[in-house]
Protein backbone atom coordinates (compact mmCIF):
# COMPACT_ATOMS: atom_id res chain seq x y z
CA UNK A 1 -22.86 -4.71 -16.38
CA UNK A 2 -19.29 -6.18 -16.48
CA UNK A 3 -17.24 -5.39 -13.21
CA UNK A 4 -13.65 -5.94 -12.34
CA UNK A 5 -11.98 -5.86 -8.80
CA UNK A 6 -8.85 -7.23 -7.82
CA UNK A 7 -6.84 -8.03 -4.47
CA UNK A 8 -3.13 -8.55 -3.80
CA UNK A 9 -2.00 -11.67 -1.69
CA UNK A 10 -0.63 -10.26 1.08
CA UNK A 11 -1.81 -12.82 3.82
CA UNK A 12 -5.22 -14.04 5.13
CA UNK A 13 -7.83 -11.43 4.99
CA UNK A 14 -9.65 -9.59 8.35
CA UNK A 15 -12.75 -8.09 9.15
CA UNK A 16 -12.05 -5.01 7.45
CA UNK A 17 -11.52 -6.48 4.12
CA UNK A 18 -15.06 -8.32 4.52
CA UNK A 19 -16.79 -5.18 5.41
CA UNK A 20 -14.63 -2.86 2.97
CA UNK A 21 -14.84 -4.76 0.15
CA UNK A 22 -15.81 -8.60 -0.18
CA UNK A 23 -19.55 -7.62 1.30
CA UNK A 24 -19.67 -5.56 -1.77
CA UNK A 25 -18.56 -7.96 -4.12
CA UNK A 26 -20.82 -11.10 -3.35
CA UNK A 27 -23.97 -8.29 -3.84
CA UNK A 28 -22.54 -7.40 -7.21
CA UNK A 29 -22.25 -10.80 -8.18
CA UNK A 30 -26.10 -11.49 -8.49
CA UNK A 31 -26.60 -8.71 -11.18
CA UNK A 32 -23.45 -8.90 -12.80
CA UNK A 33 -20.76 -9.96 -15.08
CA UNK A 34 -18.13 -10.05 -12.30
CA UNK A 35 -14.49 -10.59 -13.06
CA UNK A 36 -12.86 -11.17 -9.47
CA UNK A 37 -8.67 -11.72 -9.60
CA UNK A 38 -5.74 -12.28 -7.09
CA UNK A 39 -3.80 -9.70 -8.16
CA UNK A 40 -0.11 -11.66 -7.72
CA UNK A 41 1.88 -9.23 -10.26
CA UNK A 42 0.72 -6.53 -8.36
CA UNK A 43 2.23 -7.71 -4.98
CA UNK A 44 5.68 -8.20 -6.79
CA UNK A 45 5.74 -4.25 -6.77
CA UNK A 46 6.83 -3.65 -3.18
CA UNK A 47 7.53 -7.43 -2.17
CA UNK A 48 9.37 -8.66 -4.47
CA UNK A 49 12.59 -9.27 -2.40
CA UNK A 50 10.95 -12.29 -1.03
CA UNK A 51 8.21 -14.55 -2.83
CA UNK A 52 8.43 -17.48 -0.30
CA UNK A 53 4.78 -17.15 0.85
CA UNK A 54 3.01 -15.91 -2.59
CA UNK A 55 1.98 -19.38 -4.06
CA UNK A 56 0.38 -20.03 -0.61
CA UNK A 57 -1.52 -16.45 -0.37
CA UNK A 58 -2.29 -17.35 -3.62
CA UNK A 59 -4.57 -19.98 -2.66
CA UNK A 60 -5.58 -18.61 0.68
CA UNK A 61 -6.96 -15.88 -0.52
CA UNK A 62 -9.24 -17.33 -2.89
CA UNK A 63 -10.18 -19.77 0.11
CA UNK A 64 -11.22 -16.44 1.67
CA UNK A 65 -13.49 -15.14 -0.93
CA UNK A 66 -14.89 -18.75 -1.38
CA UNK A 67 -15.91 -18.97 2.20
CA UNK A 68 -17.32 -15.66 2.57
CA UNK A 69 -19.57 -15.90 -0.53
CA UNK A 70 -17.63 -15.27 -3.70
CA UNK A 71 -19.59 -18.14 -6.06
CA UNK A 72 -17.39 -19.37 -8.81
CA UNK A 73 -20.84 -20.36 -10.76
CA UNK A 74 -21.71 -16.59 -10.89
CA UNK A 75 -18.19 -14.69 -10.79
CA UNK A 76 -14.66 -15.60 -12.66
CA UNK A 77 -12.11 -16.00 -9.76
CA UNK A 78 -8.84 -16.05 -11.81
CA UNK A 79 -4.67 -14.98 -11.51
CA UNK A 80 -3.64 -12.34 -12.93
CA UNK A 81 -0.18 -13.96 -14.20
CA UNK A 82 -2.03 -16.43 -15.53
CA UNK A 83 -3.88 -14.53 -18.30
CA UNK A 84 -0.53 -13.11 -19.88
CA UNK A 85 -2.49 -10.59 -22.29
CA UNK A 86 -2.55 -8.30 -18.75
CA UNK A 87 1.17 -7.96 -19.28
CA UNK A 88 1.15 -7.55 -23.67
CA UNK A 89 -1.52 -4.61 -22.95
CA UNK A 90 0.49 -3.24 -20.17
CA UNK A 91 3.69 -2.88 -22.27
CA UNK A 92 1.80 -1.29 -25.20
CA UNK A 93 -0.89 1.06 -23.27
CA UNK A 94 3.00 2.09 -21.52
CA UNK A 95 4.13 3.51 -25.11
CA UNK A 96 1.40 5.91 -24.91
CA UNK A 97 1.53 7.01 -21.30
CA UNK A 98 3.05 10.40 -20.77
CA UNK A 99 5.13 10.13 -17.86
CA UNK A 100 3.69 12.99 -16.30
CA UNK A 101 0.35 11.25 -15.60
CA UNK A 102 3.10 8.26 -13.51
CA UNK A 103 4.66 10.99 -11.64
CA UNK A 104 0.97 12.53 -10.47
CA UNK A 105 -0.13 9.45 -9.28
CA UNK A 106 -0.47 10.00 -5.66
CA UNK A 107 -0.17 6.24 -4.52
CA UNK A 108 3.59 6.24 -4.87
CA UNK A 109 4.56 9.64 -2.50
CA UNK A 110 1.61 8.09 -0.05
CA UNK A 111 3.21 4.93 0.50
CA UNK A 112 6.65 6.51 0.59
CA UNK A 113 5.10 8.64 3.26
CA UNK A 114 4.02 5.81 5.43
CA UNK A 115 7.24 4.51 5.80
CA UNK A 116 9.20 8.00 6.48
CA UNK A 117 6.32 7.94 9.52
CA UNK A 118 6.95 4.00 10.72
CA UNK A 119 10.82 4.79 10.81
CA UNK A 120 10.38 8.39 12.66
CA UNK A 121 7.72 6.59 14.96
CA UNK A 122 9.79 3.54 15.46
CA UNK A 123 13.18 4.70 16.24
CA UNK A 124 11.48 7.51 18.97
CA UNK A 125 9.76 4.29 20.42
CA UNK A 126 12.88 2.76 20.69
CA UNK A 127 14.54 5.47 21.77
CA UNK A 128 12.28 5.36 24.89
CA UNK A 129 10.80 9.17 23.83
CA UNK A 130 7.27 9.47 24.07
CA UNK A 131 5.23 11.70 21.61
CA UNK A 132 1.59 11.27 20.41
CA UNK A 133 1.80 9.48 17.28
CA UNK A 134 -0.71 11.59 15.69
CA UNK A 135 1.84 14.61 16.30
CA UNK A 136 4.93 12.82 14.37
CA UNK A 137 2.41 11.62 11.80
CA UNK A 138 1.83 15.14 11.14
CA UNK A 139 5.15 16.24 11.04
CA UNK A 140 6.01 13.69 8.78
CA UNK A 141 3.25 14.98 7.03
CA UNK A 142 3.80 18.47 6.46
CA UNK A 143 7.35 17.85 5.80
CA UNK A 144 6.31 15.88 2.70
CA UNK A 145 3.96 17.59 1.17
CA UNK A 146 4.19 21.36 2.12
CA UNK A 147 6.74 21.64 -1.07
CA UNK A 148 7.52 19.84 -4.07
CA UNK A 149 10.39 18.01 -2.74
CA UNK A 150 10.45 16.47 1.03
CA UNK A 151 11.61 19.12 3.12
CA UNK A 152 13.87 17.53 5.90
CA UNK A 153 14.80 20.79 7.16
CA UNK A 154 11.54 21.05 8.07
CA UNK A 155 11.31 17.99 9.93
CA UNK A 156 14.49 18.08 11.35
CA UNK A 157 13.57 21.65 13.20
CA UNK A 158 9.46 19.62 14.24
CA UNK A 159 11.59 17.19 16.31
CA UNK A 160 13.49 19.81 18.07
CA UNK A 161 10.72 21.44 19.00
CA UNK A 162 8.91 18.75 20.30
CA UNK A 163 12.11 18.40 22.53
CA UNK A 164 14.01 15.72 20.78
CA UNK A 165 17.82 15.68 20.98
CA UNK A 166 19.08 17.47 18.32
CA UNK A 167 21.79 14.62 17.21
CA UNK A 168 19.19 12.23 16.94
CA UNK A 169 16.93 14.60 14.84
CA UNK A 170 20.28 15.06 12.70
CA UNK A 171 20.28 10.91 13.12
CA UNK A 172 16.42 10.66 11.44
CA UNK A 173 16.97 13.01 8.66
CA UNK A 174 20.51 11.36 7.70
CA UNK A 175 19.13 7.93 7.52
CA UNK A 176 15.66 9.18 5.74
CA UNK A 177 18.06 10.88 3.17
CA UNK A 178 20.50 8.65 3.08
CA UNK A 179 19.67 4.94 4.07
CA UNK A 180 17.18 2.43 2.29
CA UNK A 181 13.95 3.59 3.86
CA UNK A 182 11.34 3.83 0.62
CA UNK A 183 14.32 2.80 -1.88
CA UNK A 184 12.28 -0.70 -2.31
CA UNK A 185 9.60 1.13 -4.31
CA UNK A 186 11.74 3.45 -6.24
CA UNK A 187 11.13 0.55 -9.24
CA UNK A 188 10.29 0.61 -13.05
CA UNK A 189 7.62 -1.65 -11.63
CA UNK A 190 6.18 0.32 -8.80
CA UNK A 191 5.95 3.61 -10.91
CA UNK A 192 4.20 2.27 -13.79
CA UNK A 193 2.10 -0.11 -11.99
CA UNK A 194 -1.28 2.52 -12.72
CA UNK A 195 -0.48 0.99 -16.30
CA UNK A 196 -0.59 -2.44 -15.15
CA UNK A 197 -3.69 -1.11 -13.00
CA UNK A 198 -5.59 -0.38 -16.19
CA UNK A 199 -4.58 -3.08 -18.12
CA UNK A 200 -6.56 -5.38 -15.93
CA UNK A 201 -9.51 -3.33 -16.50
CA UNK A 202 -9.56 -2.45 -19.94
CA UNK A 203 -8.30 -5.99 -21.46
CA UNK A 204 -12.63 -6.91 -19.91
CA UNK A 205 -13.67 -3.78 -21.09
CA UNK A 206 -14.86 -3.44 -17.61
CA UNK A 207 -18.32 -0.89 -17.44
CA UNK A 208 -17.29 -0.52 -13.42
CA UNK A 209 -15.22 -0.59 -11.03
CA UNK A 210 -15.90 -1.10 -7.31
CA UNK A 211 -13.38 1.03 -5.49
CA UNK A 212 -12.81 3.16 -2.56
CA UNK A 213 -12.65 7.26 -2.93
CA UNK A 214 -8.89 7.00 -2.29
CA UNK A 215 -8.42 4.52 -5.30
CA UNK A 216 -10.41 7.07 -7.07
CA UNK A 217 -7.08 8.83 -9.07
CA UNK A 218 -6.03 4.97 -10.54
CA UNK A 219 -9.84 4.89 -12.18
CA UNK A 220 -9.56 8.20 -13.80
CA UNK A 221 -5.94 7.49 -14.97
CA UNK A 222 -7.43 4.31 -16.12
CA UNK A 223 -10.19 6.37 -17.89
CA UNK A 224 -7.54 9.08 -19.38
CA UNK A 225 -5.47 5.68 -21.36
CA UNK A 226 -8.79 4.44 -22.50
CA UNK A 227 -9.26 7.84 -24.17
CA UNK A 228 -5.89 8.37 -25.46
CA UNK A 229 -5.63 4.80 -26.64
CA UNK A 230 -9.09 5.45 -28.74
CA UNK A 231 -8.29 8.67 -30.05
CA UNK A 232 -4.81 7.99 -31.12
CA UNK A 233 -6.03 4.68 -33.12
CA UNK A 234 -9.85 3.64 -32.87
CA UNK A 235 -12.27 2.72 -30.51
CA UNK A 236 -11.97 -0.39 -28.89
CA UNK A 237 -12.04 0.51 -25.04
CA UNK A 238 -14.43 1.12 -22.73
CA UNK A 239 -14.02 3.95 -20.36
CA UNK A 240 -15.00 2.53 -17.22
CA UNK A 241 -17.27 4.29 -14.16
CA UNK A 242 -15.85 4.19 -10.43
CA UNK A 243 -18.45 2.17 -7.97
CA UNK A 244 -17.70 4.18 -5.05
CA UNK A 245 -17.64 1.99 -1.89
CA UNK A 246 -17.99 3.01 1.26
CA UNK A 247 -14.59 2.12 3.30
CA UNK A 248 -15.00 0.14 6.41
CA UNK A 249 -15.83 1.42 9.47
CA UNK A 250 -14.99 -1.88 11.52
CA UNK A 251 -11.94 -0.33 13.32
CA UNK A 252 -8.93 -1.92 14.74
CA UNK A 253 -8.75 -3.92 17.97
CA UNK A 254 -6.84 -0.63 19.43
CA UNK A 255 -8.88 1.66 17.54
CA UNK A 256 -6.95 2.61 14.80
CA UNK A 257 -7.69 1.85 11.29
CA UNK A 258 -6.86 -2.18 11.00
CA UNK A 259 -4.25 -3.02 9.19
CA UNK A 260 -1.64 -5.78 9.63
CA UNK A 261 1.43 -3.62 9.96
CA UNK A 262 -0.24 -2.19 13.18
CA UNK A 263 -0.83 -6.22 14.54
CA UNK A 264 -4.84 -4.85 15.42
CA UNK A 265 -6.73 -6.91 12.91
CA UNK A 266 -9.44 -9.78 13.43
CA UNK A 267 -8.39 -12.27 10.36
CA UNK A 268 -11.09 -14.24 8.54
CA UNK A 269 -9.24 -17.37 9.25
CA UNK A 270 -8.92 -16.53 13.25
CA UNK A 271 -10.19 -19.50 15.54
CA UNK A 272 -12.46 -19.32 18.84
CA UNK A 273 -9.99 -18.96 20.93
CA UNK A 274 -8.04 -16.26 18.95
CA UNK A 275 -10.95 -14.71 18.59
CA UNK A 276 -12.24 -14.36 22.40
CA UNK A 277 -8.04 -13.35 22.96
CA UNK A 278 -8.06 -10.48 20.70
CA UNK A 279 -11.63 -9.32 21.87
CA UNK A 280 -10.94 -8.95 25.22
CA UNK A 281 -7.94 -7.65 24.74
CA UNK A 282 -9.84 -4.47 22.75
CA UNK A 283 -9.63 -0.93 23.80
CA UNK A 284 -13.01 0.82 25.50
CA UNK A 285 -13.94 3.75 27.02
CA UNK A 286 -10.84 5.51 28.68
CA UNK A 287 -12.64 7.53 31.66
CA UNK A 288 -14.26 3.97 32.64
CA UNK A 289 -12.24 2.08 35.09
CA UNK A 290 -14.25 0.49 37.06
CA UNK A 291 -17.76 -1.23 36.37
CA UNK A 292 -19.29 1.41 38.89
CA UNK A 293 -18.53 4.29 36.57
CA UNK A 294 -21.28 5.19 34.14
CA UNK A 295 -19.86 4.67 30.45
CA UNK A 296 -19.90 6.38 26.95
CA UNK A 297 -20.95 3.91 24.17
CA UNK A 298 -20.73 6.37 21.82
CA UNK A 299 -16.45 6.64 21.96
CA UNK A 300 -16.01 2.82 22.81
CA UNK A 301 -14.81 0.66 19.96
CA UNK A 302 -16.20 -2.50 21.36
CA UNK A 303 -19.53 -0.63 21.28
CA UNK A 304 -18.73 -0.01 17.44
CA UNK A 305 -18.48 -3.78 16.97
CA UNK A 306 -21.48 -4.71 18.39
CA UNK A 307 -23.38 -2.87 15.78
CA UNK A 308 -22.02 -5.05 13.22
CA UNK A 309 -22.50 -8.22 14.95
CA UNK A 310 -25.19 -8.20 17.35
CA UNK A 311 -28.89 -7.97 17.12
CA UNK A 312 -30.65 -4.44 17.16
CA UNK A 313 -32.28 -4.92 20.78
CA UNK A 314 -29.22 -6.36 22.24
CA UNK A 315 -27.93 -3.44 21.14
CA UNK A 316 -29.58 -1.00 22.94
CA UNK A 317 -29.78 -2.62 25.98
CA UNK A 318 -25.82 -2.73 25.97
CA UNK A 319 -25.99 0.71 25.48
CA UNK A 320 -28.55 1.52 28.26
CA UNK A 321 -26.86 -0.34 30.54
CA UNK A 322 -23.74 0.85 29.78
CA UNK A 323 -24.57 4.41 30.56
CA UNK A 324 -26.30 3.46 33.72
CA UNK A 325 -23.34 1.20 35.31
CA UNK A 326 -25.00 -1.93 34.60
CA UNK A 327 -22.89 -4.15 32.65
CA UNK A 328 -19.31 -3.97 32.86
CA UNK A 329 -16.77 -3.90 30.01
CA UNK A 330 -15.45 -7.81 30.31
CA UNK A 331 -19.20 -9.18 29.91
CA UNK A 332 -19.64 -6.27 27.09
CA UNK A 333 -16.55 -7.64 25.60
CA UNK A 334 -17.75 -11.13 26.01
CA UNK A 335 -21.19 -10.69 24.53
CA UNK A 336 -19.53 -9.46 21.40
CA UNK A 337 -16.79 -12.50 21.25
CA UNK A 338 -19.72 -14.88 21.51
CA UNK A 339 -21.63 -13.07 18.38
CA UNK A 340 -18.31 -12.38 16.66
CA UNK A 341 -17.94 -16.23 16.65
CA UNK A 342 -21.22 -17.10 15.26
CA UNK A 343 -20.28 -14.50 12.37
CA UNK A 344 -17.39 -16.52 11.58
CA UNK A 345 -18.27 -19.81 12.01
CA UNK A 346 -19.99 -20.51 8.56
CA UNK A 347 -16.60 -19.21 6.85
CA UNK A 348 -14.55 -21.22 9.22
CA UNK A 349 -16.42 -24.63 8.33
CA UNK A 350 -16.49 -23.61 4.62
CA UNK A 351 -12.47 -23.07 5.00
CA UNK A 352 -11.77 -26.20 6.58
CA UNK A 353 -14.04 -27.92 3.23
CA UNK A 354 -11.77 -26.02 1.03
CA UNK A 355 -8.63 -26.71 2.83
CA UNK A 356 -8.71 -30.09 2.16
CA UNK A 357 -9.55 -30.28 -1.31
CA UNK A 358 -7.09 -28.50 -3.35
CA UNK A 359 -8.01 -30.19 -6.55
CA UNK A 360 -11.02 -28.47 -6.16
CA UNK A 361 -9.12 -24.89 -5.75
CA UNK A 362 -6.95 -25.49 -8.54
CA UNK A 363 -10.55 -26.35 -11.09
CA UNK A 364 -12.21 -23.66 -9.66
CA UNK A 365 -8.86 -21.48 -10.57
CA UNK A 366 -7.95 -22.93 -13.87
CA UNK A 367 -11.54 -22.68 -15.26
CA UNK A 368 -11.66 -19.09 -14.17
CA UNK A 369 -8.43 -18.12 -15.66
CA UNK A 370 -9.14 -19.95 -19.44
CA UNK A 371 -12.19 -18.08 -19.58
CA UNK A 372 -10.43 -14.39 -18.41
CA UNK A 373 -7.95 -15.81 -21.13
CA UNK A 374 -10.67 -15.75 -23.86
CA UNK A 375 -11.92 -12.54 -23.29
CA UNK A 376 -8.83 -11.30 -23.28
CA UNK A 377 -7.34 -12.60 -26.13
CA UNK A 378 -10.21 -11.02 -27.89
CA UNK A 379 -9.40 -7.84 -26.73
CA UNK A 380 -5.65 -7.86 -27.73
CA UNK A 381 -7.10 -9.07 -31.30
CA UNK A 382 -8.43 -5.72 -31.38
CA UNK A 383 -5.52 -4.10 -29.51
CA UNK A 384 -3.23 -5.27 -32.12
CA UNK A 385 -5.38 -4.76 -35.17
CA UNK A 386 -5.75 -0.95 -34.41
CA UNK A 387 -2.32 -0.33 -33.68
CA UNK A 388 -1.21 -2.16 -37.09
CA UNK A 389 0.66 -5.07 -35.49
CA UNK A 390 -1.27 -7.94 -36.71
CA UNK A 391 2.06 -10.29 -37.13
């Protein structure tokens, strides 16, 4: 079966993306045709004001994907700007896109939505007032999507109630309304990037693709160009299947989903030291203060970790003795730095190998992307043929 994933270089990868989706990967690479590429014109959709860092991600990514497991003898690691027939497909699969199917695409108003939150979050924070950020994500929330439009009325009236000032509620809503806050997606690129999405999918005639349930609506929009495409001239696309994969359920070092923006993450790249500083520094039960108190495994995210990292038995004793007042939270917390460690040493010595020898990087690169190139030239053969444009 022929598979295609793709990342964006956005920085070094963490924990989460090993769990959520790398894991995944070096299984499907065994029984596969896999297709595996940094995804560099999609990262130009929302960062494109500054490039500085992208040759750099570039290159660390696929350092990541080496170390962890990704084998460039059974998988073809390639850049997506370097296989050009990605763009060519994209600007003629865009002819036959109703705009409609853009404007349901529910990436866009999601991402818009997570910065209205950050900026109502942020400026309360720095305002010194207090509320639960679960509360003022749902305001945000229900302001955005209760009606067609955002509804700042709406929000404007959930801050008063929840006793903010009503100048600086006017404040929020003028500057949401008003200022730049989301205006760096409102792009030709960002809205037609589900084109671009299915471009890099259909130009391999992918069978599959491994994605999450909330990338779900980009595989059937992917599916719904394939048809029109093949309907409206002749078959020559595959309509690919979703491999649902389950998302990660390695949280954050503060218990929140990691993520970079929220500084919580455990990179792939992170030495000992970092390491042991960033575990200890984790969240655990609440109601425990003191070693003397008997504690909850069952709500502590250190807990969580160990069940990724350390051996069954181990396991349970930590959680027998945890309930009994045995074992305190800083030798919990060390136990699980230790094991952490031994997780990532292999990928730390295979990064260090890999660090050194670009030459190697840029071979392992250039022979992926010549043969993406050929199977995608093949495809725009066809592409071209059915459409009439064989000039």
């Amino acid at each position: 079966m022929r598979i295609v994933s793709g990342m964006r270089p956005t920085g070094k990868l963490h924990l989460g993306h090993y769990f959520g989706v790398i894991k995944n990967w070096i299984n499907l690479q065994d029984n596969n045709e896999c297709f595996f590429f940094v995804a560099d014109w999609h990262a130009l959709t929302n960062k494109y004001k500054d490039t500085s860092d992208l040759k750099e991600n570039i290159y660390d990514l696929v350092i990541d994907w080496i170390s962890c497991g990704i084998d460039p003898s059974k998988a073809t690691i390639f850049v997506q700007s370097a296989v050009k027939q990605h763009a060519e497909l994209t600007l003629l699969l865009g002819m036959i896109t109703p705009k409609s199917w853009l404007e349901l695409n529910p990436s866009y108003k999601d991402l818009k939505f997570n910065l209205f939150f950050q900026y109502v979050r942020d400026f309360l924070l720095g305002k010194g007032i207090k509320i639960e950020e679960d509360t003022i994500r749902q305001i945000v929330h229900d302001s955005f999507y209760h009606k067609k439009e955002i509804d700042f009325e709406y929000l404007k009236e959930s801050l008063i109630k929840l006793s903010v000032d009503e100048n600086l509620s006017n404040e929020i809503v003028f500057n949401l309304k008003e200022g730049d806050i989301g205006k760096d997606i409102d792009t030709y690129g960002f809205f037609g990037y589900p084109v671009l999405m299915a471009s890099d999918i259909l130009i391999y005639k992918a069978q599959a693709v491994p994605v999450g349930e909330d990338q779900l609506p980009h595989i059937e929009i992917t599916r719904e160009i394939a048809r029109r495409f093949n309907n409206l001239y002749k078959p020559v696309f595959v309509e690919p299947k979703a491999l649902l994969t389950e998302a990660s359920k390695l949280l954050g070092t503060d218990g929140r989903k990691m993520s970079k923006s929220y500084g919580n993450t455990i990179a792939l790249s992170d030495d000992e030291e970092q390491v042991n500083k960033k575990v200890l520094s984790m969240k655990t039960d609440t109601q425990r203060v003191k070693k003397s108190i008997p504690g909850r495994p069952e709500v502590c995210n250190v807990f969580s970790y160990h069940k990724f990292f350390t051996d069954q038995e181990t396991v349970k004793q930590i959680d027998l003795k945890c309930r009994n007042a045995e074992i305190g939270c800083i030798e919990c917390k060390k136990i699980l730095a230790e094991n952490l460690n031994k997780f990532l040493l292999p990928i730390r010595e295979k990064r260090k190998e890999l660090e050194k020898d670009r030459q190697l990087l840029d071979k392992i690169i250039r022979e992926g992307n010549e043969k993406a190139k050929e199977v995608a030239s093949k495809t725009m053969e066809e592409v071209k043929e059915a459409m009439g444009l064989m000039f």
